[in-house]
C-alpha atoms as a PDB file:
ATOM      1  CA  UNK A   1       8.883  -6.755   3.869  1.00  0.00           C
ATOM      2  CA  UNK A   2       8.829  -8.806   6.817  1.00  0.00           C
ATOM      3  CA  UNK A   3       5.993  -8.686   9.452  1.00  0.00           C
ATOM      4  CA  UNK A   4       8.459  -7.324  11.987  1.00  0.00           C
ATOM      5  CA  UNK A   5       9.531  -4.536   9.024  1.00  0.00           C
ATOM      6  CA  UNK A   6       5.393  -3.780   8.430  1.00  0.00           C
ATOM      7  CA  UNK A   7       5.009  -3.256  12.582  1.00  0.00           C
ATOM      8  CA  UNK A   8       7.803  -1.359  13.060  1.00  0.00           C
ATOM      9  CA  UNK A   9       7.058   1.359  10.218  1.00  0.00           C
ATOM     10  CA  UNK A  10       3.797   1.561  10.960  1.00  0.00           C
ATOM     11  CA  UNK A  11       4.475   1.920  14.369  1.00  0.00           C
ATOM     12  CA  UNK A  12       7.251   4.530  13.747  1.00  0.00           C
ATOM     13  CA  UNK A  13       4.646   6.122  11.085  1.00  0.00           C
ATOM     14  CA  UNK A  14       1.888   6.537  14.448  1.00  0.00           C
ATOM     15  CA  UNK A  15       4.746   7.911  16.564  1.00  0.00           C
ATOM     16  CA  UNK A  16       4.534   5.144  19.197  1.00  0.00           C
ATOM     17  CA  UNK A  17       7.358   3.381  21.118  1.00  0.00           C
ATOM     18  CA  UNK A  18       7.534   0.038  21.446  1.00  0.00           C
ATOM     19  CA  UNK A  19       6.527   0.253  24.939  1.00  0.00           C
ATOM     20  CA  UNK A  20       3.447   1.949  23.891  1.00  0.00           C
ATOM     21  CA  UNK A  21       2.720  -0.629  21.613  1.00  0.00           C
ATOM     22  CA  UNK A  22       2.983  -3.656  23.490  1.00  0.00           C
ATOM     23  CA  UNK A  23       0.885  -1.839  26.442  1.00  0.00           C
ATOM     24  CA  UNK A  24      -1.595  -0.902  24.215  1.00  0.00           C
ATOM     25  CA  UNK A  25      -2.011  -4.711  23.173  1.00  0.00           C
ATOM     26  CA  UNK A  26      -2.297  -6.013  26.430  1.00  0.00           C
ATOM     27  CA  UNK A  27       1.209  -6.440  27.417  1.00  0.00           C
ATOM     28  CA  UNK A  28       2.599  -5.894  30.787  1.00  0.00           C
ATOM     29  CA  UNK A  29       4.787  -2.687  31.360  1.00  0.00           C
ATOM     30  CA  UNK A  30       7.845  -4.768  32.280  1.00  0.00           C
ATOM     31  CA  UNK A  31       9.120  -6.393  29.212  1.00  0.00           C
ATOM     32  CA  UNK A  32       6.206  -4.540  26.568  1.00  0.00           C
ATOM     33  CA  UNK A  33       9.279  -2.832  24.568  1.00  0.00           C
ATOM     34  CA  UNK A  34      11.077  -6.033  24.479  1.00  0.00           C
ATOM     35  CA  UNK A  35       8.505  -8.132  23.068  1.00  0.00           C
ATOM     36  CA  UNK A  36       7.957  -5.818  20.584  1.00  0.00           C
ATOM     37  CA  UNK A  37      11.565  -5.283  19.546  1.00  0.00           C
ATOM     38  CA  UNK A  38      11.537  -9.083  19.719  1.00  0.00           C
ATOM     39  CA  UNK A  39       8.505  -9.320  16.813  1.00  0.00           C
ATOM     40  CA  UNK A  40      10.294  -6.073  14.870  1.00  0.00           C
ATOM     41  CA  UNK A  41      13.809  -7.645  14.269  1.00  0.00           C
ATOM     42  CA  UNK A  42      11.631 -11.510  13.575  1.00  0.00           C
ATOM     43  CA  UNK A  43      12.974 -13.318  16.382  1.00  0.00           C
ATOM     44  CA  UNK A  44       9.377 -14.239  17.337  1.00  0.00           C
ATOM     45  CA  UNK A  45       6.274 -14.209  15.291  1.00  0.00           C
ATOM     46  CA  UNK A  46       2.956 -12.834  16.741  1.00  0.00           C
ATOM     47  CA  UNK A  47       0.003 -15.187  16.093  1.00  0.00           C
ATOM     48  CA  UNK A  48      -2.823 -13.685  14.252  1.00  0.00           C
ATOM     49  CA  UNK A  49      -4.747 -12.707  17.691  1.00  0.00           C
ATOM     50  CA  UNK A  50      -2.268 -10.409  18.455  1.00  0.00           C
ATOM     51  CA  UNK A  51      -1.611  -9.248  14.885  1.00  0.00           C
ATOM     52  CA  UNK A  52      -5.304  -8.049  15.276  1.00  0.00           C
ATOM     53  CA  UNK A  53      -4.835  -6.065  18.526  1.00  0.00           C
ATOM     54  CA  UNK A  54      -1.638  -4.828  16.879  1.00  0.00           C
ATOM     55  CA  UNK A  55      -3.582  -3.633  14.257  1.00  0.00           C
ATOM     56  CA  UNK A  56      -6.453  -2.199  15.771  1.00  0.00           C
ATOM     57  CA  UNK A  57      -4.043   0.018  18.187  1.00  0.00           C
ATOM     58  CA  UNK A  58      -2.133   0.932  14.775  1.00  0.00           C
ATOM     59  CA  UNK A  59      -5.313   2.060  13.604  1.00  0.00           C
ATOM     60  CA  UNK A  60      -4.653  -0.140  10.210  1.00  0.00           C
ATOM     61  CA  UNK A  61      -6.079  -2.865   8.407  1.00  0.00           C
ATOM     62  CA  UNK A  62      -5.163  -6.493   9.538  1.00  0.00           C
ATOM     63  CA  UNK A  63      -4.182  -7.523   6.425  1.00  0.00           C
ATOM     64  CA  UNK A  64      -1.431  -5.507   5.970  1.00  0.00           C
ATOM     65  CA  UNK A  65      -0.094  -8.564   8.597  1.00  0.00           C
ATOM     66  CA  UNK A  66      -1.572 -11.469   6.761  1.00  0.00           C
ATOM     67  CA  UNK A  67      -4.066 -12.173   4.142  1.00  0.00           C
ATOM     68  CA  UNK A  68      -7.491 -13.578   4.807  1.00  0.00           C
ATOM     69  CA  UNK A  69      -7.852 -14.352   1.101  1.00  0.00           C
ATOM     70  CA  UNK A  70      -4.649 -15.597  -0.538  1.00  0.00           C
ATOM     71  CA  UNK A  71      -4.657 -14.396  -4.236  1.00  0.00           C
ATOM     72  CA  UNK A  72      -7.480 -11.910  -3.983  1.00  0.00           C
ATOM     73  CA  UNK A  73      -7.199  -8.357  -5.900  1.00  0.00           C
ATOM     74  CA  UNK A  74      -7.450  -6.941  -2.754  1.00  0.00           C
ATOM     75  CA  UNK A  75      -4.323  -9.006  -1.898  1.00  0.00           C
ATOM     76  CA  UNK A  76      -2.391  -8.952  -5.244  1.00  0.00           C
ATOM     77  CA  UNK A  77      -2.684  -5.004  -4.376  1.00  0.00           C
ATOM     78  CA  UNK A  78      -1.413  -4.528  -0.572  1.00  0.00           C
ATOM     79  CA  UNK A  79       1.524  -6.863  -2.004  1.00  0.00           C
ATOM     80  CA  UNK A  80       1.952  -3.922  -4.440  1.00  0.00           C
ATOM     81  CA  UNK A  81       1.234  -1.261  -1.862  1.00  0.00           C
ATOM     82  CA  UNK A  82       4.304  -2.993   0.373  1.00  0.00           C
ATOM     83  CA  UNK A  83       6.569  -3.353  -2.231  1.00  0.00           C
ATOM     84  CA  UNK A  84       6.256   0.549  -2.745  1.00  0.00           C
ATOM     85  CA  UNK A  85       7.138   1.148   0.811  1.00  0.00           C
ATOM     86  CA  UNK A  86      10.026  -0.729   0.363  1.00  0.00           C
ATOM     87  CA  UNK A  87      11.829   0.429  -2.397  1.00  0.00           C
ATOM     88  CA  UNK A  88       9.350   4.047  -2.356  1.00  0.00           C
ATOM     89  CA  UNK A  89       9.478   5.076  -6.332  1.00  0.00           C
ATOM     90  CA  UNK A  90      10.422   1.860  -7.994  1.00  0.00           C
ATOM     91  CA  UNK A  91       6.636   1.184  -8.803  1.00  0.00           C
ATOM     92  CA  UNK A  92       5.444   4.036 -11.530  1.00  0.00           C
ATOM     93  CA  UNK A  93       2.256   3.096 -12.449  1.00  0.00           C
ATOM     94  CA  UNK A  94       1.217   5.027 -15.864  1.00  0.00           C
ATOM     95  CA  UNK A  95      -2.027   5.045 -18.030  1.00  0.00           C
ATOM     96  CA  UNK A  96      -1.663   3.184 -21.330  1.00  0.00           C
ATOM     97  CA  UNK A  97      -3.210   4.204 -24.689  1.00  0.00           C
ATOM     98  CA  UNK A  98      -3.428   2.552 -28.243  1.00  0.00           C
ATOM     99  CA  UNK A  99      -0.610   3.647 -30.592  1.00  0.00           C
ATOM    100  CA  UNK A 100      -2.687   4.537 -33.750  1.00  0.00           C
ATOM    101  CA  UNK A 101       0.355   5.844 -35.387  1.00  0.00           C
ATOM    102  CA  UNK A 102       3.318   8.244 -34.171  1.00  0.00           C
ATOM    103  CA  UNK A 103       2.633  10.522 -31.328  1.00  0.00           C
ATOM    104  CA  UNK A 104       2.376  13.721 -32.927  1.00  0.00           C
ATOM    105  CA  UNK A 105       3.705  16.394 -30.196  1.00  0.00           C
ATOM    106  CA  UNK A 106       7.391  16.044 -28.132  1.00  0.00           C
ATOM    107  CA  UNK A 107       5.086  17.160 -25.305  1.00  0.00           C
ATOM    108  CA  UNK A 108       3.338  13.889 -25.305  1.00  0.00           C
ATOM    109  CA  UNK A 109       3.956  11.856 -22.045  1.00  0.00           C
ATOM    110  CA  UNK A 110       1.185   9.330 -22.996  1.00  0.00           C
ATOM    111  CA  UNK A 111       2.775   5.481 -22.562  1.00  0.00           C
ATOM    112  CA  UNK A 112       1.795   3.731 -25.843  1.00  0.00           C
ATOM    113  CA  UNK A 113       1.773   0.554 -26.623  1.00  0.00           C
ATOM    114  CA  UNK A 114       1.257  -1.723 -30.498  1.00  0.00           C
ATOM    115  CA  UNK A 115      -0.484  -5.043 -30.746  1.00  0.00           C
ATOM    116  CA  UNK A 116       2.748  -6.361 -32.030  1.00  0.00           C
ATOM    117  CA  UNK A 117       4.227  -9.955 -31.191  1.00  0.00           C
ATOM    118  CA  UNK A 118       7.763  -8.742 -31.055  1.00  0.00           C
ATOM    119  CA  UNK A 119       9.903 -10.450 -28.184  1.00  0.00           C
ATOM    120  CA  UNK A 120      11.514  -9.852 -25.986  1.00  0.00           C
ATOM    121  CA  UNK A 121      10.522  -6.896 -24.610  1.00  0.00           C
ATOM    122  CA  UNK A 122      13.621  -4.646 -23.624  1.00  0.00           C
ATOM    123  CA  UNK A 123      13.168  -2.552 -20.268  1.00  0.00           C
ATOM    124  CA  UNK A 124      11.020  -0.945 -19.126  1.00  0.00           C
ATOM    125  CA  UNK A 125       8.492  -3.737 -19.322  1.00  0.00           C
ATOM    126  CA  UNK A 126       4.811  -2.775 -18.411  1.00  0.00           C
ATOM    127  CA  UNK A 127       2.288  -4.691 -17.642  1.00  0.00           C
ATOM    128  CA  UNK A 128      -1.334  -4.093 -17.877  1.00  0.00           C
ATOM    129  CA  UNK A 129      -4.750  -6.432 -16.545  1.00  0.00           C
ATOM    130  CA  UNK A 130      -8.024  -6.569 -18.225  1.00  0.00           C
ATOM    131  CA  UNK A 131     -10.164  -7.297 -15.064  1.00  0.00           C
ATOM    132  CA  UNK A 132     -12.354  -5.166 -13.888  1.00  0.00           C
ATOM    133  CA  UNK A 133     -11.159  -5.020  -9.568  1.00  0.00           C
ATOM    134  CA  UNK A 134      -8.171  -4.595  -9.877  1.00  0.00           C
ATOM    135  CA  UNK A 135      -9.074  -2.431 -13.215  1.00  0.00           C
ATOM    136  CA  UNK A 136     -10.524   0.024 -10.651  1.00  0.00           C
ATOM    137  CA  UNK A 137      -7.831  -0.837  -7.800  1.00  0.00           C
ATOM    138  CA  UNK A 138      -4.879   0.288 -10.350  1.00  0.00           C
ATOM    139  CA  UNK A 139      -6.680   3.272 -11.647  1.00  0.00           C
ATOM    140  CA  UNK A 140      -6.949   4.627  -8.017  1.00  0.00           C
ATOM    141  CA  UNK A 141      -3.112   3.797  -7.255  1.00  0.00           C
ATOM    142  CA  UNK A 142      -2.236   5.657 -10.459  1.00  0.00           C
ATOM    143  CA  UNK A 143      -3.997   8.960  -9.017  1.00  0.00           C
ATOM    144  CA  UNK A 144      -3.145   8.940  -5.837  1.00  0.00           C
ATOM    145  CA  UNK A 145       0.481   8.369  -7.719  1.00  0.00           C
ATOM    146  CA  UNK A 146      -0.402  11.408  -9.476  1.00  0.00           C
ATOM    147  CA  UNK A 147      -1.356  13.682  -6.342  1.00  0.00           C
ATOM    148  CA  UNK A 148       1.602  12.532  -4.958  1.00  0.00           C
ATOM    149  CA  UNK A 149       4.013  13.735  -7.661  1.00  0.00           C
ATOM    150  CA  UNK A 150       2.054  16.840  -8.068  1.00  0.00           C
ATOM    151  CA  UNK A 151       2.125  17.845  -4.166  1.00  0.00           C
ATOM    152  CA  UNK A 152      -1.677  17.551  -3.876  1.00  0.00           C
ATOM    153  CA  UNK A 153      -1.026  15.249  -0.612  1.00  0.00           C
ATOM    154  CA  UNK A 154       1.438  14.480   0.948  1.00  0.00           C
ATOM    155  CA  UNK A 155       3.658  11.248   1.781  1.00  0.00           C
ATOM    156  CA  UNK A 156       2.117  10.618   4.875  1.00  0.00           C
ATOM    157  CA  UNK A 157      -1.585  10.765   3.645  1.00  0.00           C
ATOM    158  CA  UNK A 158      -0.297   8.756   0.730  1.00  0.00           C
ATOM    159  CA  UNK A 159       1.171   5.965   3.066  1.00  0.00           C
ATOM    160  CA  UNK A 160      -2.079   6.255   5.238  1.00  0.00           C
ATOM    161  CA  UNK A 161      -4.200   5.634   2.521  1.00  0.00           C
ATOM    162  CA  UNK A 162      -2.391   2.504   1.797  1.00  0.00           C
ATOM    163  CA  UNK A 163      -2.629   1.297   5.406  1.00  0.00           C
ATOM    164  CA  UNK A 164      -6.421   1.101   5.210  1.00  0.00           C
ATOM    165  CA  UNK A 165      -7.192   0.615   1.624  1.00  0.00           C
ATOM    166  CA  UNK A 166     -10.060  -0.455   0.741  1.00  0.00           C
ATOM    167  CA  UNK A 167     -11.685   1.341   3.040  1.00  0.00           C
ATOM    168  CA  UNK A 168     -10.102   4.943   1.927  1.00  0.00           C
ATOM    169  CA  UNK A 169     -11.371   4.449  -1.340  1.00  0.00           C
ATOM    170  CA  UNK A 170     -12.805   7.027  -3.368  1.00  0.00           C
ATOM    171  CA  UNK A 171     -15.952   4.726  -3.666  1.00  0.00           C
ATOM    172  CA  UNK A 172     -17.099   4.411  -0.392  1.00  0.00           C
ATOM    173  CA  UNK A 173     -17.110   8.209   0.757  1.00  0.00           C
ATOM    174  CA  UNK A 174     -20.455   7.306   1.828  1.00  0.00           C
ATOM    175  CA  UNK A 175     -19.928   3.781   3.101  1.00  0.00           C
ATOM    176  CA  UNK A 176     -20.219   3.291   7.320  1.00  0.00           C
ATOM    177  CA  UNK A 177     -16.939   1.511   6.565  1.00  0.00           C
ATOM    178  CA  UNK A 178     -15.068   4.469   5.236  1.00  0.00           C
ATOM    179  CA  UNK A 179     -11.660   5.804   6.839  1.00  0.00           C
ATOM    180  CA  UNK A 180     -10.679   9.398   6.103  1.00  0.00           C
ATOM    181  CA  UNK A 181      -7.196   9.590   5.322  1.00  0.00           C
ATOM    182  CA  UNK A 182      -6.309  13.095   4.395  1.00  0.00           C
ATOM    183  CA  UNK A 183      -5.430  15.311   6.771  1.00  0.00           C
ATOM    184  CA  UNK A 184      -7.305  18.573   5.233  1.00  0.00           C
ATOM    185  CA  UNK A 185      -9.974  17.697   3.973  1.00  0.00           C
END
């Protein structure tokens, strides 16, 4: 996704018109709506300043406009986290175990995997990291996933907990930097 594609659906997702937008970042009323259609359809490209005030009225974290640390965990996962919102579905993240032998029940949803060498690997290909942030990143993806699929929240609290992750994770309930993202609770 585009910057212009992140602004307007997180825009859209706060209920705001584009007038509403560009006055709440400082922009005169005549000609707010078009500067923000101009940065939604990419004709122009805010500067980081006003990325920040964008995101600040959005009530989101910056870096869902640009990264402050290129290659991060933190920024291997909001690329993730965008790709999801893009094609919503086509990322299924799943927990892996150890195939010690056959899975014994047709019940069994578990996702196996040997320590084979066999190649190539036919679809669909899985991928798995052994370190430890984005470890802990994934696992937290995979159950908010879960709640998802199982109706525990709902799209929207799912979306707004990717608009200000790290800071809606489980970890920092008690951190002053903590942002509550579900709506009942």
């Amino acid at each position: 996704m585009t910057v212009g594609d992140k602004i307007k659906k997180i825009r859209t997702f706060r209920g705001m018109t584009q007038k509403e937008l560009g006055l709440a970042i400082g922009f005169e009323e005549k000609g707010a709506d078009n500067r923000i259609a101009q940065y939604e359809t990419n004709y122009r490209v805010p500067k980081r300043e006003l990325l920040d005030k964008m995101a600040e009225a959005l009530r989101v974290d910056r870096q869902n406009f640009y990264t402050i640390a290129p290659g991060s965990a933190e920024d291997f996962m909001r690329t993730f986290f965008w790709l999801d919102e893009d094609s919503p579905g086509a990322i299924r993240l799943f927990q892996l175990v150890r195939n010690p032998g056959r899975a014994g029940a047709a019940d069994d949803t578990a996702v196996r995997y040997n320590d084979s060498d066999d190649w190539p690997a036919h679809p669909p290909v899985g991928m798995y990291f052994q370190y430890g942030l984005v470890d802990e990143f994934m696992r937290e993806w995979l159950f908010r996933q879960q709640e998802l699929h199982a109706g525990e929240i709902t799209r929207e609290e799912y979306f707004e907990w990717k608009l200000n992750w790290p800071h809606t994770c489980d970890d920092g309930l008690e951190s002053e930097y903590y942002i509550p993202w579900r709506k009942n609770k």
